[in-house]
C-alpha atoms as a PDB file:
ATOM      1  CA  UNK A   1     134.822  75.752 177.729  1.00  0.00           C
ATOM      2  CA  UNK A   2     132.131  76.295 175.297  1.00  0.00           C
ATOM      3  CA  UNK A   3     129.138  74.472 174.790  1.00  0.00           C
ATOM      4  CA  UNK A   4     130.605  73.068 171.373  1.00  0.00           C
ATOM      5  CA  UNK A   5     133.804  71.687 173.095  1.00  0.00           C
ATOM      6  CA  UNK A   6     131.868  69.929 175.600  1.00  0.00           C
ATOM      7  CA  UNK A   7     129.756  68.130 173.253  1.00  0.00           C
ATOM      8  CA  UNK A   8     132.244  67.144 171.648  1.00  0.00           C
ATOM      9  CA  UNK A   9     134.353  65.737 174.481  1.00  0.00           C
ATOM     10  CA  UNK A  10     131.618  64.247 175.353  1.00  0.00           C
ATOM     11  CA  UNK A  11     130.893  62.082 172.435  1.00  0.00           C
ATOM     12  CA  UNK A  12     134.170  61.069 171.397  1.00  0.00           C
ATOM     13  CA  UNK A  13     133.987  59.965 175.505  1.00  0.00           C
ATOM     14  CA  UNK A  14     131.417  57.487 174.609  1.00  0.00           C
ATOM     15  CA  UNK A  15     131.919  56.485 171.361  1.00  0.00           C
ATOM     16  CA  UNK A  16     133.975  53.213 171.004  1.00  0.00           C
ATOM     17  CA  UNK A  17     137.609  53.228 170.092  1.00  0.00           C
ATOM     18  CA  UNK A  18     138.867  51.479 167.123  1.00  0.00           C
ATOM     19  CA  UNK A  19     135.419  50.689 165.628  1.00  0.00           C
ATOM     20  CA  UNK A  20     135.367  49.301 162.160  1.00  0.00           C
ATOM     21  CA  UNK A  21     131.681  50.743 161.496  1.00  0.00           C
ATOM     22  CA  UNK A  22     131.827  53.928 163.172  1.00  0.00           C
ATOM     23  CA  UNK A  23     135.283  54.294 160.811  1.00  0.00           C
ATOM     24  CA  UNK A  24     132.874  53.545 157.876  1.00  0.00           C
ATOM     25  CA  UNK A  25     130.504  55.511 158.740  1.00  0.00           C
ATOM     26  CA  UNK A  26     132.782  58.401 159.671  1.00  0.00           C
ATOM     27  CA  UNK A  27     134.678  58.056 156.300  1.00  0.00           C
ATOM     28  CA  UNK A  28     131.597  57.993 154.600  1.00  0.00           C
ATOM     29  CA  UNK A  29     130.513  60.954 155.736  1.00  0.00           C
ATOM     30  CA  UNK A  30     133.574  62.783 155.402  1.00  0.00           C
ATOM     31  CA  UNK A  31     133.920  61.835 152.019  1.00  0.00           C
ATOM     32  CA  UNK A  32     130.040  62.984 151.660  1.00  0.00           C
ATOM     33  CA  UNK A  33     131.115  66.294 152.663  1.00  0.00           C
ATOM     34  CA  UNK A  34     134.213  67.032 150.606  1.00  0.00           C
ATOM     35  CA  UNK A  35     132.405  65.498 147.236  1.00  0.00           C
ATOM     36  CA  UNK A  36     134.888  62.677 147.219  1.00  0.00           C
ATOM     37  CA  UNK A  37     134.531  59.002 146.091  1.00  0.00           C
ATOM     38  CA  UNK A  38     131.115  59.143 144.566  1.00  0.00           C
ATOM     39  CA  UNK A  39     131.454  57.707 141.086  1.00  0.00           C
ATOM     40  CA  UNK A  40     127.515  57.826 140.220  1.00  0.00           C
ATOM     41  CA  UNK A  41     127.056  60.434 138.320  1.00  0.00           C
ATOM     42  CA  UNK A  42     123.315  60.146 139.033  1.00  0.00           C
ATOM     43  CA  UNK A  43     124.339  61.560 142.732  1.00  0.00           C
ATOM     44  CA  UNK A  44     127.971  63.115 142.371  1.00  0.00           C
ATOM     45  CA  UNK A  45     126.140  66.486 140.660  1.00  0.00           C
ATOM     46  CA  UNK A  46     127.413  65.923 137.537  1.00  0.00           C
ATOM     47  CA  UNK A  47     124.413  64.878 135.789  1.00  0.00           C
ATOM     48  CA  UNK A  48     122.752  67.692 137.452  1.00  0.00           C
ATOM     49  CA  UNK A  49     125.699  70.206 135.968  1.00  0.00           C
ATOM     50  CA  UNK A  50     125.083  68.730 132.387  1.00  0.00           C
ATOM     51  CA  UNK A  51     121.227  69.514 133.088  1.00  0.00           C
ATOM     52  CA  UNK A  52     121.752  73.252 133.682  1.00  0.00           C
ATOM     53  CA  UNK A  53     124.326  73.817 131.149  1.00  0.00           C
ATOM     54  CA  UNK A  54     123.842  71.526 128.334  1.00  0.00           C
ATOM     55  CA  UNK A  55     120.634  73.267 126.782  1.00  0.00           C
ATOM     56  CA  UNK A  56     122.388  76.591 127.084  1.00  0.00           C
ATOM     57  CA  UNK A  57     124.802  75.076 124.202  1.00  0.00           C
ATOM     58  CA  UNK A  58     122.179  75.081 121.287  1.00  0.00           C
ATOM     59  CA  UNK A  59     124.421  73.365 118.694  1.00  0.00           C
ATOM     60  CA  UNK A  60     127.348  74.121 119.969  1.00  0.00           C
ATOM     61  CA  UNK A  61     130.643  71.502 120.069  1.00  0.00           C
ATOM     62  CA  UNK A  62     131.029  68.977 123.082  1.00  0.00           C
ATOM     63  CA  UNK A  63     133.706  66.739 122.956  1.00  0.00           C
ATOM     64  CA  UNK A  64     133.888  63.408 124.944  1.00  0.00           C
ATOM     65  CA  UNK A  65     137.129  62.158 125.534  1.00  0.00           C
ATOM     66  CA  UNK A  66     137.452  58.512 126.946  1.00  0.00           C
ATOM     67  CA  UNK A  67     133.931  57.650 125.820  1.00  0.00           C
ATOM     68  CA  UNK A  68     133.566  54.355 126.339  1.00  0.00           C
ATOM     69  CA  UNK A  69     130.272  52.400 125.363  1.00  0.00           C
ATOM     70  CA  UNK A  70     128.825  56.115 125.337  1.00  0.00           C
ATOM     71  CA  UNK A  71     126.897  56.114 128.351  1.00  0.00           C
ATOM     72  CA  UNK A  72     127.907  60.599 128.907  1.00  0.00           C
ATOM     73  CA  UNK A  73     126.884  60.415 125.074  1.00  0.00           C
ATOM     74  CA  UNK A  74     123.528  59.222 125.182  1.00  0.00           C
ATOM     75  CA  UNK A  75     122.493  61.227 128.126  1.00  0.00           C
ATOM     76  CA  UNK A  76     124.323  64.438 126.646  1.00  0.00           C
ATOM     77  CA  UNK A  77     121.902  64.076 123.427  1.00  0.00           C
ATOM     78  CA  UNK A  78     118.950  63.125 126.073  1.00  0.00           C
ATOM     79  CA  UNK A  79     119.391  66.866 127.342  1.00  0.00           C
ATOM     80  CA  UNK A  80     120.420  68.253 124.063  1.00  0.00           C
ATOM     81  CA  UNK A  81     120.098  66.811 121.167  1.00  0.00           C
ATOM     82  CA  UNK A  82     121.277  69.251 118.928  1.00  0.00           C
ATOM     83  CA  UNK A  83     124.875  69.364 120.387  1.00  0.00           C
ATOM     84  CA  UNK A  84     127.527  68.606 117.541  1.00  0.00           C
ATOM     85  CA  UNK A  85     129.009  65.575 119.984  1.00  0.00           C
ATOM     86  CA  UNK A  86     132.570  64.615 119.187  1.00  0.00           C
ATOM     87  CA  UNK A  87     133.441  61.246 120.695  1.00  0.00           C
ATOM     88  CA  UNK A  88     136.854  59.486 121.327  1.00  0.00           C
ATOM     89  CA  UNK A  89     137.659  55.945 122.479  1.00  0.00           C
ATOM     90  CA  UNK A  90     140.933  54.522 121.612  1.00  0.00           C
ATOM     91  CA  UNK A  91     140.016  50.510 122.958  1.00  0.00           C
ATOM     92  CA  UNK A  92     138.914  48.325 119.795  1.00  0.00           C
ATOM     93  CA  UNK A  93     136.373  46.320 121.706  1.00  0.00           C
ATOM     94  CA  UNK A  94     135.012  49.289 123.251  1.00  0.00           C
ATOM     95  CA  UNK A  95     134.738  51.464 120.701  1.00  0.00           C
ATOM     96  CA  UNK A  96     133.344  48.518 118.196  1.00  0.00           C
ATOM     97  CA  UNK A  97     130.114  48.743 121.321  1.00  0.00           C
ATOM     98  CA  UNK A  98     130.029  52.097 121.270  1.00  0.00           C
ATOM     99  CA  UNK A  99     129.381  52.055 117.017  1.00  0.00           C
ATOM    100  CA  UNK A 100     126.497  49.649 117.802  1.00  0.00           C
ATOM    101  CA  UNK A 101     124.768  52.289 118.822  1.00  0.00           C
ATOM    102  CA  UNK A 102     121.927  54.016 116.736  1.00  0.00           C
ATOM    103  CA  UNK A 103     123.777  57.789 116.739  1.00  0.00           C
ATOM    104  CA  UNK A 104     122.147  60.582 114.648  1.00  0.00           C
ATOM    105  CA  UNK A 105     124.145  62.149 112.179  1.00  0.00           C
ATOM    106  CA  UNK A 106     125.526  65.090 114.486  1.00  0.00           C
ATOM    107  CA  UNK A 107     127.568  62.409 116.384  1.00  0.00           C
ATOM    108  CA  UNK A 108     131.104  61.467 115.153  1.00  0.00           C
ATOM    109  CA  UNK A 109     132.951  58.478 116.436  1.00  0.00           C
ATOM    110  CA  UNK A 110     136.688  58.225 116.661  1.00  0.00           C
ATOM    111  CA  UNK A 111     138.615  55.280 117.268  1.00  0.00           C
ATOM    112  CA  UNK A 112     141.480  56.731 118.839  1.00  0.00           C
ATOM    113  CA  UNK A 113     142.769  58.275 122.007  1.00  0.00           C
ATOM    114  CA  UNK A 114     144.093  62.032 122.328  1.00  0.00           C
ATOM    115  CA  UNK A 115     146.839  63.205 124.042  1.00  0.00           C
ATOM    116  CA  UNK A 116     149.975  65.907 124.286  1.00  0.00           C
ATOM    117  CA  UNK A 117     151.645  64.282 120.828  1.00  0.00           C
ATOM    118  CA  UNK A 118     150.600  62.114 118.086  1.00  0.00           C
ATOM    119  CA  UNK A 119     151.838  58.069 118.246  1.00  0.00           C
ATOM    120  CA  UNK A 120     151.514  54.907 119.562  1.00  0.00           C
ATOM    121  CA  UNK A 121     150.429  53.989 123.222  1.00  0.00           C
ATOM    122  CA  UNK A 122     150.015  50.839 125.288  1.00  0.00           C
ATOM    123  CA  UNK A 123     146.784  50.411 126.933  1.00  0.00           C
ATOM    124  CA  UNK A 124     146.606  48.830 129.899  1.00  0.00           C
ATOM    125  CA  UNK A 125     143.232  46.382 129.578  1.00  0.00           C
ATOM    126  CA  UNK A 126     141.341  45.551 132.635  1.00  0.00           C
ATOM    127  CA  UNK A 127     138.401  43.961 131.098  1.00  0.00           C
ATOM    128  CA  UNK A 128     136.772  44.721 127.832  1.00  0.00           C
ATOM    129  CA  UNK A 129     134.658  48.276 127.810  1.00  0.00           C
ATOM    130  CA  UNK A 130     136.143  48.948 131.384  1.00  0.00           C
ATOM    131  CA  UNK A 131     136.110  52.057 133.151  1.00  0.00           C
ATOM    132  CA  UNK A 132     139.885  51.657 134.490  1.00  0.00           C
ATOM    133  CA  UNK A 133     141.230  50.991 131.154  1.00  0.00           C
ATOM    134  CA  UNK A 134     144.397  53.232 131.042  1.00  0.00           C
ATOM    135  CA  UNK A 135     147.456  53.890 129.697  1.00  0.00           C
ATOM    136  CA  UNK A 136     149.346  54.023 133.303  1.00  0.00           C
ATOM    137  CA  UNK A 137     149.596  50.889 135.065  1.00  0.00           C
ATOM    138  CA  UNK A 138     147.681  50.195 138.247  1.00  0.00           C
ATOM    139  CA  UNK A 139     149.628  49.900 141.322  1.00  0.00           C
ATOM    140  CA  UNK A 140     147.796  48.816 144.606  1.00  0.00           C
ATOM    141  CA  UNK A 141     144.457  48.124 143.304  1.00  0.00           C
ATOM    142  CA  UNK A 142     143.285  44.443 142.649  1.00  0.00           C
ATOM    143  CA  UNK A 143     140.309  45.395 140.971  1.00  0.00           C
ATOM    144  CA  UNK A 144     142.163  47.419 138.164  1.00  0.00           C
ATOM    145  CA  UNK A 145     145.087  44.831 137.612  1.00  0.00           C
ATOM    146  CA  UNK A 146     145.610  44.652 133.624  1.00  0.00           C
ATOM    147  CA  UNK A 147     144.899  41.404 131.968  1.00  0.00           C
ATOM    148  CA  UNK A 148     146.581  42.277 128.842  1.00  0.00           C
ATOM    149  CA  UNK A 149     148.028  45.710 126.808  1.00  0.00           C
ATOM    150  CA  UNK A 150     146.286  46.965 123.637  1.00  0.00           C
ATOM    151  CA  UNK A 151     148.570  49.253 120.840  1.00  0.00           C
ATOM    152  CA  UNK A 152     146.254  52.545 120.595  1.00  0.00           C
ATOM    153  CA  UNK A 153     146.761  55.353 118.231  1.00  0.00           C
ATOM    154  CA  UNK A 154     146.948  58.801 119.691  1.00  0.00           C
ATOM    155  CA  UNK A 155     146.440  62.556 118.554  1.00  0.00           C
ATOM    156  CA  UNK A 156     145.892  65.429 119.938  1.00  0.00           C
ATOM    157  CA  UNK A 157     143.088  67.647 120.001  1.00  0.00           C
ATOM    158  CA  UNK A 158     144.779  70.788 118.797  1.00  0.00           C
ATOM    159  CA  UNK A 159     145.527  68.809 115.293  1.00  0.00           C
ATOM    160  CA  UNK A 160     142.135  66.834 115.415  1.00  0.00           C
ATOM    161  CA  UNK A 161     140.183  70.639 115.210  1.00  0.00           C
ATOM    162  CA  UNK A 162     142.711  71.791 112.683  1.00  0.00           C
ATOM    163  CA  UNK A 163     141.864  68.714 110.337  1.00  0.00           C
ATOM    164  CA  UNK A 164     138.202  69.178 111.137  1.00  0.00           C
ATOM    165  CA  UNK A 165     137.693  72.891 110.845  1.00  0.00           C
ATOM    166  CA  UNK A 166     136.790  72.913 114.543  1.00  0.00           C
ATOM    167  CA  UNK A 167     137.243  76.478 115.399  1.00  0.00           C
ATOM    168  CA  UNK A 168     135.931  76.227 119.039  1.00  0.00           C
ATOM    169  CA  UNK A 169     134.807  74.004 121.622  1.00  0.00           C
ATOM    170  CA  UNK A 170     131.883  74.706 124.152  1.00  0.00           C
ATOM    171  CA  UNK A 171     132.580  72.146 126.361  1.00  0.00           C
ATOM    172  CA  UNK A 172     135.041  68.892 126.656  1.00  0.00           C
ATOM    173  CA  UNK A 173     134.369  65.823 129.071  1.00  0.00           C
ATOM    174  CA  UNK A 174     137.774  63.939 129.769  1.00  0.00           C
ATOM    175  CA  UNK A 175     137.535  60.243 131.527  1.00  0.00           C
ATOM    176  CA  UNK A 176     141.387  59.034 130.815  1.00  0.00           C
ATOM    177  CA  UNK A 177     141.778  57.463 133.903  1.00  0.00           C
ATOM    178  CA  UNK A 178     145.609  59.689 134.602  1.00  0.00           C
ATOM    179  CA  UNK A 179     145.985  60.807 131.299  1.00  0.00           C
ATOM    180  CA  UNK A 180     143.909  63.909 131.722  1.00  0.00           C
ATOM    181  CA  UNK A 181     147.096  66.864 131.611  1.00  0.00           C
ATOM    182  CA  UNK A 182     148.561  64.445 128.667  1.00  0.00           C
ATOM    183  CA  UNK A 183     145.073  65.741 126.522  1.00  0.00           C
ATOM    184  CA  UNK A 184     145.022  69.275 127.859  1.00  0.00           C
ATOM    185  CA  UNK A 185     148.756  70.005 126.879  1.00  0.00           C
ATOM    186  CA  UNK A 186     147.915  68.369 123.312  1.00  0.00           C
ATOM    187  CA  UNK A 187     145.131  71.397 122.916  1.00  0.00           C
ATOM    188  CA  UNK A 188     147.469  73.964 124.040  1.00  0.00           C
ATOM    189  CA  UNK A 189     146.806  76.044 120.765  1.00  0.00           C
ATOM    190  CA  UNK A 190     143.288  76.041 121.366  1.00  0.00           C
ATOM    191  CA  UNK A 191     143.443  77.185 124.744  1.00  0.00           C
ATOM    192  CA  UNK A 192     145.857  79.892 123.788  1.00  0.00           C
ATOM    193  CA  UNK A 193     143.478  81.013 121.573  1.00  0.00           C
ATOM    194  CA  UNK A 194     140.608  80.965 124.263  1.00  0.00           C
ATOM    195  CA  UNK A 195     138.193  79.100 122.066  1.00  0.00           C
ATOM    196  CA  UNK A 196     137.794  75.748 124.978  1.00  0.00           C
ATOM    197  CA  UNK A 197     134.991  77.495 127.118  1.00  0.00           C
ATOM    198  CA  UNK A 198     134.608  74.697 129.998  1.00  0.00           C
ATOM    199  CA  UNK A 199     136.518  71.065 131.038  1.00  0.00           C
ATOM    200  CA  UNK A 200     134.950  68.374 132.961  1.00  0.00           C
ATOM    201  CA  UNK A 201     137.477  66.091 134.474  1.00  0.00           C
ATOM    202  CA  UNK A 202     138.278  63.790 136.589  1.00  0.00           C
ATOM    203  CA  UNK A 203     140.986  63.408 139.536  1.00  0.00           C
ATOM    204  CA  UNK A 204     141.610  60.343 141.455  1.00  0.00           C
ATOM    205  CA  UNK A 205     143.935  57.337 142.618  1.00  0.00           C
ATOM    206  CA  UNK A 206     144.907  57.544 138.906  1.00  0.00           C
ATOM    207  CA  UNK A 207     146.564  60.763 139.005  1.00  0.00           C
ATOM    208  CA  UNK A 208     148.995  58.597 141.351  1.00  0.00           C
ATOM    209  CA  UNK A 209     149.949  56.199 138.741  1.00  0.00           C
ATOM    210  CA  UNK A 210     150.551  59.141 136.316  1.00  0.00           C
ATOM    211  CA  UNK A 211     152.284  60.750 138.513  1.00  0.00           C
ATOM    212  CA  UNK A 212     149.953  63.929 137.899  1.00  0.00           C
ATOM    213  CA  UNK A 213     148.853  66.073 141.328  1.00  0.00           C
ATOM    214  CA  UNK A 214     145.956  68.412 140.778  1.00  0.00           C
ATOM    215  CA  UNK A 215     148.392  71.380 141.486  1.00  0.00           C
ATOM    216  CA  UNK A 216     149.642  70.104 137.985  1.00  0.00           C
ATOM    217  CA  UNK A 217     146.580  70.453 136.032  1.00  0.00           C
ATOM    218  CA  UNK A 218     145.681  73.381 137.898  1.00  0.00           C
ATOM    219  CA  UNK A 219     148.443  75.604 137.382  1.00  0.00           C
ATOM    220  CA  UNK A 220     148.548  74.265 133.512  1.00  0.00           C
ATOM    221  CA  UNK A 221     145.030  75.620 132.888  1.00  0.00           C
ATOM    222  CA  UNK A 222     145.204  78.521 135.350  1.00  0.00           C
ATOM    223  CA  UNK A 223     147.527  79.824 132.870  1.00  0.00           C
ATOM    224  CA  UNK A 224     145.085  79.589 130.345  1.00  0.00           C
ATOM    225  CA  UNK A 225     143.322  81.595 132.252  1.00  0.00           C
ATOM    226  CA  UNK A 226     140.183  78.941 133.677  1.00  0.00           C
ATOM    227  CA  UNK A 227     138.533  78.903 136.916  1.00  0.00           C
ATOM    228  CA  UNK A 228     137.972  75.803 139.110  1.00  0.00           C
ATOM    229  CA  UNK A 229     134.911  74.378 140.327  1.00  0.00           C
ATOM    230  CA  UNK A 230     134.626  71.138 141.980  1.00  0.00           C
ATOM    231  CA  UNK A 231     131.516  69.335 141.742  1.00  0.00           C
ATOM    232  CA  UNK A 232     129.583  68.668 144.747  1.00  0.00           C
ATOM    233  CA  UNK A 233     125.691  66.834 144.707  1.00  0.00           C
ATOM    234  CA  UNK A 234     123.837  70.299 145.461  1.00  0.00           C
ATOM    235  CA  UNK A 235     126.580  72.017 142.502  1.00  0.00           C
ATOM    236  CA  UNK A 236     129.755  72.970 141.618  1.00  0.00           C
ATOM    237  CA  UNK A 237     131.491  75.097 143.965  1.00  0.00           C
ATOM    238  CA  UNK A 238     133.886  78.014 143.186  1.00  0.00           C
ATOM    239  CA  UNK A 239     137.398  76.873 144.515  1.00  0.00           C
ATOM    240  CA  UNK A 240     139.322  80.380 144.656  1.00  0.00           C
ATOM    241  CA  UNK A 241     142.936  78.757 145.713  1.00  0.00           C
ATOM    242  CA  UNK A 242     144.637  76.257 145.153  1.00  0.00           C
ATOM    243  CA  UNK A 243     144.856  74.457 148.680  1.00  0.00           C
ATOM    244  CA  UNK A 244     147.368  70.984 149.354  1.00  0.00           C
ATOM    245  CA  UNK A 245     144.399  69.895 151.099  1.00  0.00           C
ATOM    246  CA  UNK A 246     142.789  68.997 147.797  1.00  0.00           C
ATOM    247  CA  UNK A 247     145.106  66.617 147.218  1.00  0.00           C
ATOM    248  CA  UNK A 248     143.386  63.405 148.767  1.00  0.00           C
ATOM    249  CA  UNK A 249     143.837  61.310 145.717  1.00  0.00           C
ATOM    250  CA  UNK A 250     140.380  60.686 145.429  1.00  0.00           C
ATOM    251  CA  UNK A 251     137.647  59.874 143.099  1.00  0.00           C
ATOM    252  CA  UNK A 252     135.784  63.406 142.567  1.00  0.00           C
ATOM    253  CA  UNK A 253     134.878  65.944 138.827  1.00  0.00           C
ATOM    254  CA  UNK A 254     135.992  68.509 138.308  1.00  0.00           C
ATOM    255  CA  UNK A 255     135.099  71.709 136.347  1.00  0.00           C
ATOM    256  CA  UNK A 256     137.546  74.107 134.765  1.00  0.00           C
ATOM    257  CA  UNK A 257     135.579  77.270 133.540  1.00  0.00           C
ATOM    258  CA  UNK A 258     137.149  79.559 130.702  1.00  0.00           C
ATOM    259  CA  UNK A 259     137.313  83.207 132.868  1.00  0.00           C
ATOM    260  CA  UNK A 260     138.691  85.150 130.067  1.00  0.00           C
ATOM    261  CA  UNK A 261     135.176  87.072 129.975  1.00  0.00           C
ATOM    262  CA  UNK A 262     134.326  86.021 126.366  1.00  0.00           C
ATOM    263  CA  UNK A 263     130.796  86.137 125.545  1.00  0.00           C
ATOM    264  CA  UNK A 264     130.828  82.348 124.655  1.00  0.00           C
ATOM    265  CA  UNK A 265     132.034  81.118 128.571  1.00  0.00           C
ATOM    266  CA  UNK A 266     130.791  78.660 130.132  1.00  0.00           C
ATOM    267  CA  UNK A 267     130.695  80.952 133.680  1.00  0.00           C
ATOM    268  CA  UNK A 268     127.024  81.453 135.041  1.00  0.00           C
ATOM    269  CA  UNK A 269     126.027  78.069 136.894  1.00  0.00           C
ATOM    270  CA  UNK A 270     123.013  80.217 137.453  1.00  0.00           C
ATOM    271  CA  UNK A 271     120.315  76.916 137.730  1.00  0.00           C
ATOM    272  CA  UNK A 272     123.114  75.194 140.836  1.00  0.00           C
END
């Protein structure tokens, strides 16, 4: 038996059985290690990816998609100010926030969601400017049980960038809480085309309610021909494969990198 093997035979000897704080503690770390449940974007590395890549854009087109009171926003135009920052927030008392805001003139605010087609959604309200706002209902979690719906008007991205002469996009943030292949199937055009260069998105308990798997959204985009990186606090990290053991159902960001080889790609990561 190797020295390894004993060790660890030997602790799992002497550590208690059934222990509600080792559990924690073990969880914890486990989730530490696979980049999983760590919401703060301070810590989760996606500040630190916004860092490195953001002043590489120079004025290039960043959309935000589920932009709340515009907390990405502000710290987007705190790294590079001279982005041309599209923002999106369907929720009238969120987005009504959001315009209280002091935004310089390179900033456009939309009062509406995206998604695959154009109409008429129900939101699903947890509390006014809430993060777990969503058009899927909640199931299983007491902290994200709806308190009322809210009628939201929907487009899609492919026929926002027709109507605004938007030829290409640099890099797109979606925050949808489940509705995340919804908005990447309503830009199909543009990906055809190869003109998105990099996705930032978010998979979770939410992708449960939607009845979305990250095999979903991966294969969708793969198609497209992007690259997956998940996003870890030290950097993203090149995931080759998809693997079923990614499919944990937990809180983590994503990155899907354009690998086309078009000059304009998002695909160096040199500075994580």
């Amino acid at each position: 038996m190797n020295m390894k093997r004993l060790l660890g035979r030997t602790l799992f000897a002497i550590v208690p059985k059934y222990n509600n704080s080792v559990y924690r503690f073990c969880a914890r770390y486990v989730d530490l290690c696979n980049g999983d449940n760590n919401s703060n974007s301070k810590t989760n590395g996606e500040y630190s990816f916004l860092r490195c890549e953001l002043p590489k854009l120079g004025a290039g087109v960043v959309f935000d998609v589920g932009a709340n009171v515009g907390e990405w926003a502000s710290f987007t135009l705190g790294i590079n100010p001279k982005v041309n920052l599209h923002c999106f927030e369907p929720s009238q008392a969120t987005y009504s926030k959001l315009t209280q805001k002091q935004w310089p003139s390179n900033v456009l605010l939309n009062n509406f969601g995206l998604g695959e087609v154009e109409g008429v959604l129900e939101l699903n309200v947890v509390a006014e400017e809430s993060g777990m706002n969503s058009v899927h209902s909640r199931r299983g979690v007491e902290s994200a049980v709806a308190v009322r719906t809210e009628r939201i008007r929907i487009t899609t991205i492919d026929g926002y960038c027709e109507k605004n002469a938007i030829h290409k996009i640099d890099l797109i943030k979606v925050d949808v809480e489940g509705h995340e292949l919804a908005v990447f199937k309503g830009m199909s055009r543009m990906l055809t085309k190869g003109v998105v260069n990099a996705i930032q998105f978010e998979y979770g308990g939410c992708n449960l309610d939607a009845n979305v798997k990250l095999l979903d959204i991966w294969e969708f985009l793969e198609a497209h021909g992007f690259r997956f990186y998940k996003l870890y606090p030290e950097g993203p990290r090149h995931i080759v494969k998809y693997q079923q053991s990614l499919e944990t159902f937990k809180y983590s960001n994503w990155l899907a990198i354009n690998g086309t080889g078009r000059r304009n790609s998002l695909k160096s990561l040199q500075c994580m």
